[in-house]
C-alpha atoms as a PDB file:
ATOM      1  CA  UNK A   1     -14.462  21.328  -5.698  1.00  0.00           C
ATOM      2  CA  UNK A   2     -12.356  19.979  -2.677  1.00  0.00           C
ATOM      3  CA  UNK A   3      -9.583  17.628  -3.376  1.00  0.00           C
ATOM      4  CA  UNK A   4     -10.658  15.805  -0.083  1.00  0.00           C
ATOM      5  CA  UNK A   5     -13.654  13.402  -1.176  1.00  0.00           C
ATOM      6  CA  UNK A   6     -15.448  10.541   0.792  1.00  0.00           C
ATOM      7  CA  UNK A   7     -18.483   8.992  -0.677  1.00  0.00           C
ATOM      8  CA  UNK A   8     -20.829   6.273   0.387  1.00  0.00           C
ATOM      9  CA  UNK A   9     -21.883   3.686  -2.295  1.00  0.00           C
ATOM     10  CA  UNK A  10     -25.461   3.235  -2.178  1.00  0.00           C
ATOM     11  CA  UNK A  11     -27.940   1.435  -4.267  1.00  0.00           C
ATOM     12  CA  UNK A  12     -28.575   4.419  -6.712  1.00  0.00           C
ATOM     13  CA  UNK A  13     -24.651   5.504  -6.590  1.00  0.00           C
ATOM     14  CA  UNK A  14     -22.232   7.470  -5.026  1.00  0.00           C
ATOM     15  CA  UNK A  15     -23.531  10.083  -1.922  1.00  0.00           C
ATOM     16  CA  UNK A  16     -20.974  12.606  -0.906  1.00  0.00           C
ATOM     17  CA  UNK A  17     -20.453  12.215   2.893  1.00  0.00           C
ATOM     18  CA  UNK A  18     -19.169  15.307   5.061  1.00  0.00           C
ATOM     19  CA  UNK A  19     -15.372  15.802   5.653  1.00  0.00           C
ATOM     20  CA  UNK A  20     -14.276  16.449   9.351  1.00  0.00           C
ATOM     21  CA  UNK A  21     -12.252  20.048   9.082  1.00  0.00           C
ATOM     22  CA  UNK A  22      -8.557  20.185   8.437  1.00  0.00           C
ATOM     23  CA  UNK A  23      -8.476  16.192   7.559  1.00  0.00           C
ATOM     24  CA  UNK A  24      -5.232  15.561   5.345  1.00  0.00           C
ATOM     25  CA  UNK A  25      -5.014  11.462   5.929  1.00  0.00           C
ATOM     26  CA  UNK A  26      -7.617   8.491   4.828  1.00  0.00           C
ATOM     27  CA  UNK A  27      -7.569   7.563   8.796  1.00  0.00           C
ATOM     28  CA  UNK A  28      -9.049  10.836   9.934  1.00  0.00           C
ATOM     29  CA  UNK A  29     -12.227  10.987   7.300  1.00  0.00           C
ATOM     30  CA  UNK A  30     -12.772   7.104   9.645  1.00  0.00           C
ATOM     31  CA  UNK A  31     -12.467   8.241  13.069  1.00  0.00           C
ATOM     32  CA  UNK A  32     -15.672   6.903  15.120  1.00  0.00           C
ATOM     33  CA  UNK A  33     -16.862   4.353  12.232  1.00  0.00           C
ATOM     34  CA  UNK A  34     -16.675   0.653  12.743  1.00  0.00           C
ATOM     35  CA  UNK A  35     -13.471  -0.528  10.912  1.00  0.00           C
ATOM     36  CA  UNK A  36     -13.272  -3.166   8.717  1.00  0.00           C
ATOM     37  CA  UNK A  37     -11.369  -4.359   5.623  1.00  0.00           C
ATOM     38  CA  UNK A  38     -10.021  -1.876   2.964  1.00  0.00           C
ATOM     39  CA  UNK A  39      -7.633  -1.422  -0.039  1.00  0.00           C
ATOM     40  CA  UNK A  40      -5.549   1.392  -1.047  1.00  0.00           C
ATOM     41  CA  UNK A  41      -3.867   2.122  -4.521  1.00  0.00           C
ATOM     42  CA  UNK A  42      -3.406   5.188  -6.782  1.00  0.00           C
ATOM     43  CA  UNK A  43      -4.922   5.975 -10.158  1.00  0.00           C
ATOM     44  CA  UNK A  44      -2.685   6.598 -13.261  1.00  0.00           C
ATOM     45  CA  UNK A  45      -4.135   8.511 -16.460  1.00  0.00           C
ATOM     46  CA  UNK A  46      -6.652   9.684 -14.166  1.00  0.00           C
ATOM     47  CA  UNK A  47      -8.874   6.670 -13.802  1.00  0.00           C
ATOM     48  CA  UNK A  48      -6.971   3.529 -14.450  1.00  0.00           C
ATOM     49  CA  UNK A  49      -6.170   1.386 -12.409  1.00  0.00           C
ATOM     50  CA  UNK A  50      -3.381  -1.128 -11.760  1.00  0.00           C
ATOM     51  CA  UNK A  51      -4.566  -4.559 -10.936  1.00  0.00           C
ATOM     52  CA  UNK A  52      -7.815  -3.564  -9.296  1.00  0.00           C
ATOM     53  CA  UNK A  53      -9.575  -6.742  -9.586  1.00  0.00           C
ATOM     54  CA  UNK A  54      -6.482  -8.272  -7.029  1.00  0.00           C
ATOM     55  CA  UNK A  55      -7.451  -5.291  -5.332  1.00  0.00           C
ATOM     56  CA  UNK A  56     -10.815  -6.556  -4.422  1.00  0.00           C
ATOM     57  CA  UNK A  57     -10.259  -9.784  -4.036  1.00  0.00           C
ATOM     58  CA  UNK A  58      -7.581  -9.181  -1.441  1.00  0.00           C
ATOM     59  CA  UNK A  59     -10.205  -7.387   0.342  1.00  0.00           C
ATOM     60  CA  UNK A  60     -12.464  -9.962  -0.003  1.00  0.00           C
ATOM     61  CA  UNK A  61      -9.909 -12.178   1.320  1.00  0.00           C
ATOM     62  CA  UNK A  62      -9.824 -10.188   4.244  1.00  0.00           C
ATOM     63  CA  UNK A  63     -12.977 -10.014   5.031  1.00  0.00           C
ATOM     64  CA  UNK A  64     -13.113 -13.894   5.009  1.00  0.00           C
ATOM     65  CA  UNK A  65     -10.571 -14.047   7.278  1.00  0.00           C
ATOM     66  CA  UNK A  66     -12.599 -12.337   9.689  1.00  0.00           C
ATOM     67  CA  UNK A  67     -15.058 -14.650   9.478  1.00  0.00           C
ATOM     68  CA  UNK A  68     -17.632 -12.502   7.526  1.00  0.00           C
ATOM     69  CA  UNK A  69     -19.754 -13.385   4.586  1.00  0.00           C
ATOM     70  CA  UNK A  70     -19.088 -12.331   1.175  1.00  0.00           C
ATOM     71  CA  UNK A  71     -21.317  -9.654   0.726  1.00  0.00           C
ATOM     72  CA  UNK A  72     -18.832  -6.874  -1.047  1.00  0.00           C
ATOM     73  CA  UNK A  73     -20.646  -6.074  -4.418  1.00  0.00           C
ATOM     74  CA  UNK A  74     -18.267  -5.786  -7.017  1.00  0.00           C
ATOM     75  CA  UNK A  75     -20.112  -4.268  -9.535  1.00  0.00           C
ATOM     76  CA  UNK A  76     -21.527  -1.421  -7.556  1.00  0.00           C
ATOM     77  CA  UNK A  77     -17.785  -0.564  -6.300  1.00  0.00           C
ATOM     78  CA  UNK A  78     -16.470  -0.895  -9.657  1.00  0.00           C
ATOM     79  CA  UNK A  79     -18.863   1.593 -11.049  1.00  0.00           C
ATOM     80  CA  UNK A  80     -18.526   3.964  -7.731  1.00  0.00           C
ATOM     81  CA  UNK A  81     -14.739   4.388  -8.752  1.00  0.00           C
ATOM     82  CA  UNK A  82     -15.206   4.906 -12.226  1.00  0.00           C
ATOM     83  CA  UNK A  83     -17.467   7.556 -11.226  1.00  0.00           C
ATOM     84  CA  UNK A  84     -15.400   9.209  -8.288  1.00  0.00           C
ATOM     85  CA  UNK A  85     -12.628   9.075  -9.928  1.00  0.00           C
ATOM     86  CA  UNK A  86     -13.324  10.569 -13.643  1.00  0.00           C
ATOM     87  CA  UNK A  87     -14.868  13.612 -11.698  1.00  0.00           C
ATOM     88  CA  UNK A  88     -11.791  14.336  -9.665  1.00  0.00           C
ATOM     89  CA  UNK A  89     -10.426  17.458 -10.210  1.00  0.00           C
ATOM     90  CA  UNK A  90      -7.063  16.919 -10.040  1.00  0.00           C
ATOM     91  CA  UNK A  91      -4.596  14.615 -12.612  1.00  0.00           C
ATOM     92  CA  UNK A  92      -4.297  11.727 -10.632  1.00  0.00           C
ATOM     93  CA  UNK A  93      -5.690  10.602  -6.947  1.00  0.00           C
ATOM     94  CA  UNK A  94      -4.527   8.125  -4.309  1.00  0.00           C
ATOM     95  CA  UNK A  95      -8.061   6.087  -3.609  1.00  0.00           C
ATOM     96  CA  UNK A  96      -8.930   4.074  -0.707  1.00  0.00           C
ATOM     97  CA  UNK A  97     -12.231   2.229  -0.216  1.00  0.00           C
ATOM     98  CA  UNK A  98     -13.456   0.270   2.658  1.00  0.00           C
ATOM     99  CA  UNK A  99     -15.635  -2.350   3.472  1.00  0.00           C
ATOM    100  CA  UNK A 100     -17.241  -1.301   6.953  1.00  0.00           C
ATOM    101  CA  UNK A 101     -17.779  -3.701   9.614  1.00  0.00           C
ATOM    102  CA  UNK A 102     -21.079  -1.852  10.504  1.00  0.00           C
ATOM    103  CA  UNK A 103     -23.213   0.950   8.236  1.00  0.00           C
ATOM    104  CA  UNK A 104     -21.854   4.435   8.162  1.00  0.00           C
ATOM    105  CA  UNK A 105     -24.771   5.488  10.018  1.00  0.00           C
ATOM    106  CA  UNK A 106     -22.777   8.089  11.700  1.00  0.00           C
ATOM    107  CA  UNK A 107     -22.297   9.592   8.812  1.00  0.00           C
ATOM    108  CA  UNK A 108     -25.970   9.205   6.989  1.00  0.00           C
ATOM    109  CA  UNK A 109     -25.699   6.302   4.932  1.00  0.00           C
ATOM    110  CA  UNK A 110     -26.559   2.702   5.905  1.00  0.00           C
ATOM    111  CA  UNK A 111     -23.733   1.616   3.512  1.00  0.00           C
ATOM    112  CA  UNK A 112     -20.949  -0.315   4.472  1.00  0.00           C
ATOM    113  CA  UNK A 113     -19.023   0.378   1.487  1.00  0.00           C
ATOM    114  CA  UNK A 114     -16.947   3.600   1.144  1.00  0.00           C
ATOM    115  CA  UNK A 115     -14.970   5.371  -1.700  1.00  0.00           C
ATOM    116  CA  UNK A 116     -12.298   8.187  -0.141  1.00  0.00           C
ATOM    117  CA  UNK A 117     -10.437  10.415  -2.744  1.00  0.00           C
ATOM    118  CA  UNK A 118      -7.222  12.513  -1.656  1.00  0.00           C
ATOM    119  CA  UNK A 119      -4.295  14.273  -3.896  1.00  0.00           C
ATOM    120  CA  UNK A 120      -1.553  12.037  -5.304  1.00  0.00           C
ATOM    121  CA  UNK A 121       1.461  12.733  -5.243  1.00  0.00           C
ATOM    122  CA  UNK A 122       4.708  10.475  -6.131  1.00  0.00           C
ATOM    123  CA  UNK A 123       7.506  10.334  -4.254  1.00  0.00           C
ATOM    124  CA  UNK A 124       9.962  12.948  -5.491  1.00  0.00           C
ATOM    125  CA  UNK A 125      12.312  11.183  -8.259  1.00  0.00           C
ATOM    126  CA  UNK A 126      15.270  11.983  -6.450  1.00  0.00           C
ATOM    127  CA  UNK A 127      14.046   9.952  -3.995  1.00  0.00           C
ATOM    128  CA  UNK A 128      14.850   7.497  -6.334  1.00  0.00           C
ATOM    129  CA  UNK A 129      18.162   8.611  -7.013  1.00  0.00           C
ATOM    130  CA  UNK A 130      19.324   8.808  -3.640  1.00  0.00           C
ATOM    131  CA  UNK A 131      17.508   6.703  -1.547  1.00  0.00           C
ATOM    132  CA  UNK A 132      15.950   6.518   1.442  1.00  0.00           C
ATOM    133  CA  UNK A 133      16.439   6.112   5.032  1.00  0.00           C
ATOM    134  CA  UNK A 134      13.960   3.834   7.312  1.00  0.00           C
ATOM    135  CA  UNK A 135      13.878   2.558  11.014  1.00  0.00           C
ATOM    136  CA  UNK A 136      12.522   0.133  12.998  1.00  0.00           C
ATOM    137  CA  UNK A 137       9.208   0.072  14.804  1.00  0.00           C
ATOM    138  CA  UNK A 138       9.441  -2.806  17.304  1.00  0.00           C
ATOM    139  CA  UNK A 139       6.593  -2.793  18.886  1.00  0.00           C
ATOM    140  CA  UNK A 140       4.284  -2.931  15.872  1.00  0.00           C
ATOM    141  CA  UNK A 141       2.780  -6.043  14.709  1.00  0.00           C
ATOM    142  CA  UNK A 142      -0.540  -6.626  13.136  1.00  0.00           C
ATOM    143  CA  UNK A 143      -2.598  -9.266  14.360  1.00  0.00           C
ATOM    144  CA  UNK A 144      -3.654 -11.353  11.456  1.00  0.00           C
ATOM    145  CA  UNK A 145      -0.999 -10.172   8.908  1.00  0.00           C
ATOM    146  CA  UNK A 146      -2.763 -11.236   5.787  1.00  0.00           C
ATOM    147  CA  UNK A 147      -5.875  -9.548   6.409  1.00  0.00           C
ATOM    148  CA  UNK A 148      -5.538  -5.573   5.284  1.00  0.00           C
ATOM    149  CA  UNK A 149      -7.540  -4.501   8.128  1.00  0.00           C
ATOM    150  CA  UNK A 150      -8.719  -0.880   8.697  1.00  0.00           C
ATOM    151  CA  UNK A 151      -7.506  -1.034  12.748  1.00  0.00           C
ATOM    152  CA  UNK A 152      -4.033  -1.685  12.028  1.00  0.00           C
ATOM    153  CA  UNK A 153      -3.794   1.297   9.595  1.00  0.00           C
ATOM    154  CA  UNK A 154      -5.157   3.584  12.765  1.00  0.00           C
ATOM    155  CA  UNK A 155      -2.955   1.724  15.134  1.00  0.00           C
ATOM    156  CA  UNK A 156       0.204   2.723  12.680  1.00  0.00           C
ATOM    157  CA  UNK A 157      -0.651   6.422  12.781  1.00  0.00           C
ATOM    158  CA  UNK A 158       2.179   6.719  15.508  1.00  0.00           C
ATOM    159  CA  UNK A 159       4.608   6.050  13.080  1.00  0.00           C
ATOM    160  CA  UNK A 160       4.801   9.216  10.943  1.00  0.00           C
ATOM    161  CA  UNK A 161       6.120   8.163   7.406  1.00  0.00           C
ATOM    162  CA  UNK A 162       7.950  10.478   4.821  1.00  0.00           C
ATOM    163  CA  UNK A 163      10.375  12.379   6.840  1.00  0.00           C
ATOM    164  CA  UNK A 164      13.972  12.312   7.332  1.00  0.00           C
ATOM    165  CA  UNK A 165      12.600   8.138   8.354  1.00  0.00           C
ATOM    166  CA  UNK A 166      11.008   7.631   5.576  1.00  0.00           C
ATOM    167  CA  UNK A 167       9.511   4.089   6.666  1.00  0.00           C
ATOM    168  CA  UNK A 168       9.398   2.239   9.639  1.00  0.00           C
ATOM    169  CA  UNK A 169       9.932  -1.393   9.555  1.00  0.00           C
ATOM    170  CA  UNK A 170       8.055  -3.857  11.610  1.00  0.00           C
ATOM    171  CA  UNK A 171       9.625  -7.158  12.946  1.00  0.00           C
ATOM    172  CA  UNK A 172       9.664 -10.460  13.984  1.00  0.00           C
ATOM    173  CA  UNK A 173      10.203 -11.520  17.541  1.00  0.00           C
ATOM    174  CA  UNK A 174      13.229 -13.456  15.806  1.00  0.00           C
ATOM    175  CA  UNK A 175      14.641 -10.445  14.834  1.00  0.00           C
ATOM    176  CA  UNK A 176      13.369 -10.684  10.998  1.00  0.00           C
ATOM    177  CA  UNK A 177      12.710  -8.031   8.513  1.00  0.00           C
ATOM    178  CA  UNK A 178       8.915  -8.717   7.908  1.00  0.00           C
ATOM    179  CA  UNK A 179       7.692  -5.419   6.137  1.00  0.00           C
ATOM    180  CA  UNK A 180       7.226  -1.405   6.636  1.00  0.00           C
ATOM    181  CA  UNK A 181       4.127  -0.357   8.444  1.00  0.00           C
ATOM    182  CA  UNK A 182       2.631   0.561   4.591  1.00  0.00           C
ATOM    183  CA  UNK A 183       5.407  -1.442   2.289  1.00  0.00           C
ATOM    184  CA  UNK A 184       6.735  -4.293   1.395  1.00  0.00           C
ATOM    185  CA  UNK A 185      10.605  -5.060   2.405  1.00  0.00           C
ATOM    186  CA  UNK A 186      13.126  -6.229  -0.118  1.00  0.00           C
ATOM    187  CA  UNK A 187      17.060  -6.931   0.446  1.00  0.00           C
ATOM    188  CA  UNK A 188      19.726  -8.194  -1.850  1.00  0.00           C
ATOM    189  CA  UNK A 189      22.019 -10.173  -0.371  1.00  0.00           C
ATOM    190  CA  UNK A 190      24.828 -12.296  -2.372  1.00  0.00           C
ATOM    191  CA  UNK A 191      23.060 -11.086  -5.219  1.00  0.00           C
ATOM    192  CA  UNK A 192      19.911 -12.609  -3.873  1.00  0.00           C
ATOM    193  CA  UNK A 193      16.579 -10.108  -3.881  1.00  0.00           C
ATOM    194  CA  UNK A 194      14.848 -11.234  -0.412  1.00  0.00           C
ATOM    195  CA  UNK A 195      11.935 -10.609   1.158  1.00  0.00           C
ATOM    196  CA  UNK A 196       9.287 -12.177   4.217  1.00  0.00           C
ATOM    197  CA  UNK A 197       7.320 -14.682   2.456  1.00  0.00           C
ATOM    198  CA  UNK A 198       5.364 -15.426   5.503  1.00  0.00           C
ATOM    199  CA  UNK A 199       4.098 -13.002   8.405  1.00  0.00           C
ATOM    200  CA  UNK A 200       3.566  -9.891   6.010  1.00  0.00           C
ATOM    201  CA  UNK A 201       0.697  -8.392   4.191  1.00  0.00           C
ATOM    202  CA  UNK A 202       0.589 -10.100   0.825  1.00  0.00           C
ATOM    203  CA  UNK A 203       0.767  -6.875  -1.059  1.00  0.00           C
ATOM    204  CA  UNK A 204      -0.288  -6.666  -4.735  1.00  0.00           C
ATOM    205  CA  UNK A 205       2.759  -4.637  -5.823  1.00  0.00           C
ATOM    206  CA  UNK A 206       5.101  -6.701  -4.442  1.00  0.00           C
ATOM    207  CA  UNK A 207       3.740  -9.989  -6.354  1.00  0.00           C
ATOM    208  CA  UNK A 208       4.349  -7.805  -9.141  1.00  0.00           C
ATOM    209  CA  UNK A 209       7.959  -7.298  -8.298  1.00  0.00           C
ATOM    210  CA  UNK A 210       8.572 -10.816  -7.741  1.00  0.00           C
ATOM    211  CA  UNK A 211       7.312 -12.053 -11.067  1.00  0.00           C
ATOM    212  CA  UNK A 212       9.502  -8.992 -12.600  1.00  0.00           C
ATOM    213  CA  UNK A 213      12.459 -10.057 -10.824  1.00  0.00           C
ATOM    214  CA  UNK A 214      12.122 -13.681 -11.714  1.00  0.00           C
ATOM    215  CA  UNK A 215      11.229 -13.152 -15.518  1.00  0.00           C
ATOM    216  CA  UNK A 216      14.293 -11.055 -14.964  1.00  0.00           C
ATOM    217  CA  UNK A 217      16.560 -13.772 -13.830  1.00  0.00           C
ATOM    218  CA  UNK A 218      17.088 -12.474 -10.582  1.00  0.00           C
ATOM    219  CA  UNK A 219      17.486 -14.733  -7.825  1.00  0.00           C
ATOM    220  CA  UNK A 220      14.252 -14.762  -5.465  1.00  0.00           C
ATOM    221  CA  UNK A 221      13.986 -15.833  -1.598  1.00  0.00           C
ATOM    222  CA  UNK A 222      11.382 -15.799   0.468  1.00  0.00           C
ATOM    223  CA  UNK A 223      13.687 -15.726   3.195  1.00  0.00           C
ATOM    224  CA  UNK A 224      13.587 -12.816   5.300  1.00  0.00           C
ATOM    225  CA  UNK A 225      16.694 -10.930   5.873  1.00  0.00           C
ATOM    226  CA  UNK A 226      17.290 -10.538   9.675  1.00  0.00           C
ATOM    227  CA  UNK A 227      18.544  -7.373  11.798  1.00  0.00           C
ATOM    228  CA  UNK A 228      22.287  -9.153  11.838  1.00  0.00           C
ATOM    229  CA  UNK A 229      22.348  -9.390   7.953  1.00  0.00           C
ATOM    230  CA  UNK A 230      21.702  -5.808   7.645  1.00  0.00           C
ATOM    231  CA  UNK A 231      25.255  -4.700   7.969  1.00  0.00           C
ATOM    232  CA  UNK A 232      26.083  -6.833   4.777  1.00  0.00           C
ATOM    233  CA  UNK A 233      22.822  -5.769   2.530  1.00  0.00           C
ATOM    234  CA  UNK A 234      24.313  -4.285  -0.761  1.00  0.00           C
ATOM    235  CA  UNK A 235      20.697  -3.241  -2.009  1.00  0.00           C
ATOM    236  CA  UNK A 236      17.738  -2.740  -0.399  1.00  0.00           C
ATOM    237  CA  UNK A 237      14.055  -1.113  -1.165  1.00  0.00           C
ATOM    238  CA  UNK A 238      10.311  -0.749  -0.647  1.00  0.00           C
ATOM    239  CA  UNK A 239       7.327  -2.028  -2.415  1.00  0.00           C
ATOM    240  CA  UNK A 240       3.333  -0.245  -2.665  1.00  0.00           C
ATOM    241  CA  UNK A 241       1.147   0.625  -4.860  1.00  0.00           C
ATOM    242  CA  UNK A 242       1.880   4.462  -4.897  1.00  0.00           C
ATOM    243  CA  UNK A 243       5.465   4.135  -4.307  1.00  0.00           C
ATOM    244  CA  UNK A 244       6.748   1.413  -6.969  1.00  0.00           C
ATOM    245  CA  UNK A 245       9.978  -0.032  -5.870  1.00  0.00           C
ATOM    246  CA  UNK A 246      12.166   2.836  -3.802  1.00  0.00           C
ATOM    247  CA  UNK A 247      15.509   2.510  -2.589  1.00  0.00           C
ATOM    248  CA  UNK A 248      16.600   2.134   0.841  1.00  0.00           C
ATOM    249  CA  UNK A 249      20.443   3.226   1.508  1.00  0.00           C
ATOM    250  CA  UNK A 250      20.086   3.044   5.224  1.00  0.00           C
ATOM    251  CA  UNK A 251      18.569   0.943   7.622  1.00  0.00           C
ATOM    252  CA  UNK A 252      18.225   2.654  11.217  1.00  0.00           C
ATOM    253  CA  UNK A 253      22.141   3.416  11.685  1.00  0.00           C
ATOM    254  CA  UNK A 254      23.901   1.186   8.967  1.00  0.00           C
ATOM    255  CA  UNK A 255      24.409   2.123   5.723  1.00  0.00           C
ATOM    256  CA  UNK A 256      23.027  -0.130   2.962  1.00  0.00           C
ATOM    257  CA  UNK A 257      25.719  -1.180   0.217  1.00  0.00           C
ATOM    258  CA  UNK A 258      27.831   2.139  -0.784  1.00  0.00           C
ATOM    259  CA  UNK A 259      25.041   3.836  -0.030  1.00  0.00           C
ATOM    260  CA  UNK A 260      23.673   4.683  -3.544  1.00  0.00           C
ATOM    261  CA  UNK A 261      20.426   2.545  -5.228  1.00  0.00           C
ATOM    262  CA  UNK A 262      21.925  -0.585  -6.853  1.00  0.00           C
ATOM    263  CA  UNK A 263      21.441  -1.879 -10.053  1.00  0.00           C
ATOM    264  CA  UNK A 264      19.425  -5.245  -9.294  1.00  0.00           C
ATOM    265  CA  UNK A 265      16.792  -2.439  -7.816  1.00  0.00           C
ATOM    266  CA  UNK A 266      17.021  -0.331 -10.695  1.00  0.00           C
ATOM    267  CA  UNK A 267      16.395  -2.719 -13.216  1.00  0.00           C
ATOM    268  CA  UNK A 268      13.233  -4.156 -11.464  1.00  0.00           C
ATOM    269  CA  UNK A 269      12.306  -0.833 -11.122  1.00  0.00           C
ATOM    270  CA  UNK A 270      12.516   0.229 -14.751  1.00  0.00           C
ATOM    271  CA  UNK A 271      10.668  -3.367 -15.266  1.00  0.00           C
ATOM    272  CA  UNK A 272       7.774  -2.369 -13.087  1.00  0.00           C
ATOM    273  CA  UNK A 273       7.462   1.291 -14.913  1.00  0.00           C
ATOM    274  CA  UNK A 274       6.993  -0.855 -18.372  1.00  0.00           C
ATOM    275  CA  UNK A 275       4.533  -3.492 -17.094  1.00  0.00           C
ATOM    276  CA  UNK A 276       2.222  -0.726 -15.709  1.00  0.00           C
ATOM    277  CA  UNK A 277       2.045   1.077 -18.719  1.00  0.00           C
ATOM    278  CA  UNK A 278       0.899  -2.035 -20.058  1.00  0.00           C
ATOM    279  CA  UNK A 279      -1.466  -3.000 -17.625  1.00  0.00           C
ATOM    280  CA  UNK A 280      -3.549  -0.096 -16.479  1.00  0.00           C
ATOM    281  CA  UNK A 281      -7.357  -0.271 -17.087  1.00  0.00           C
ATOM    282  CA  UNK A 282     -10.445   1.667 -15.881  1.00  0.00           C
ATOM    283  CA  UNK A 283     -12.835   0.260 -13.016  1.00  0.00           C
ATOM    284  CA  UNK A 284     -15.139  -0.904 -16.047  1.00  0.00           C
END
């Protein structure tokens, strides 16, 4: 059975759709459809899921923003990923479904709604020993930035993630840290754990890491740490659903802190691991 997996969700269930050769990213099994709104998150024990009813509300959200009706059936989705996702062959997937603008008719299916299944793998844990290095990508922006749309996760695609740049940051014309082109940006400054609270994605992990910090008694701001302030970060990480919370220890060519994860990260971070053993359900 391929490990590569995109599936239509029709009235009677799930209909496997073909695969386009050699595809190893969500964007290339969508190449020719009519984008819409989508959500993307990882399973853990195999077919749980972390927070998946903010998952599809967000993505209703989206699709309100764009002026559609709400026509995204829950239950049939729900049932679609409980299906895909206990059949998978491997221990754990990262899962993305979409909410088409248009039928999949290029495909076969006049359903708008599609289920895509790849191999998940976690970030390597020294990753989050040592840290990571991003850049900047200043000429990125997406156009409604609380809508997860479909055409800014094509547009991105320039922006090749998980290298020696392991994110690319997008900001504002002010100069402000917003967030990475598939993360959320956090950085402590005078003890203070920062991040955009306007002009970014609102991503579910990172609400998560906010309440976590604050239950923590870590000082939040919604205050976005600018370009200038980067010099005198001494912590710094990303936020998403398959990533957790993962040090940064450089920002383009400045070194965050001393250059090793801090301890306000890694105690949010252990935080996190707890809560989503606590948390994690099945699609129904």
């Amino acid at each position: 059975m391929t490990t590569v997996q995109l599936f239509a969700v029709e009235n009677d269930g799930l209909r496997p759709l073909p695969i386009p050769p050699n595809a190893t990213s969500f964007d290339q099994l969508y190449d020719g459809l009519e984008l819409g709104v989508y959500s993307a998150l990882r399973t853990f024990a195999h077919n749980k899921f972390l927070y998946l009813e903010h998952h599809i509300q967000r993505t209703r959200d989206s699709a309100a923003l764009l002026g559609w009706p709400d026509e995204l059936d829950e239950p049939r989705l729900r049932r679609g990923l409980h299906e895909a996702c206990a059949h998978y062959p491997l221990p754990e997937a990262r899962v993305r479904f979409d909410f088409l603008a248009a039928p999949a008719r290029r495909l076969g299916t006049d359903s708008r709604l599609l289920i895509a299944l790849m191999p998940f793998t976690p970030p390597p844990p020294q990753l989050y020993e040592t840290g990571v290095k991003v850049g900047f990508a200043p000429d990125l922006a997406r156009a409604n930035p609380l809508a997860k749309t479909a055409d800014f996760a094509q547009t991105r695609r320039v922006y090749k993630i998980g290298g020696d740049t392991y994110e690319y940051l997008l900001l504002s014309d002010s100069g402000e840290i917003l967030e990475g082109t598939g993360t959320n940006f956090y950085g402590v400054l005078d003890g203070v754990f920062h991040t955009a609270g306007t002009g970014v994605l609102a991503g579910i992990t990172r609400q998560i890491i906010l309440d976590l910090a604050a239950e923590l008694g870590i000082p939040v701001s919604l205050e976005p740490i600018t370009v200038a302030q980067v010099p005198q970060l001494s912590e710094a990480a990303l936020s998403g659903s398959s990533r957790a919370l993962l040090p940064v220890v450089q920002i383009g060519e400045v070194v965050v802190g001393n250059g090793r994860p801090g301890p306000i990260c890694q105690k949010i971070l252990a935080a996190y691991n707890a809560f989503v053993a606590q948390e994690v359900k099945t699609a129904i």
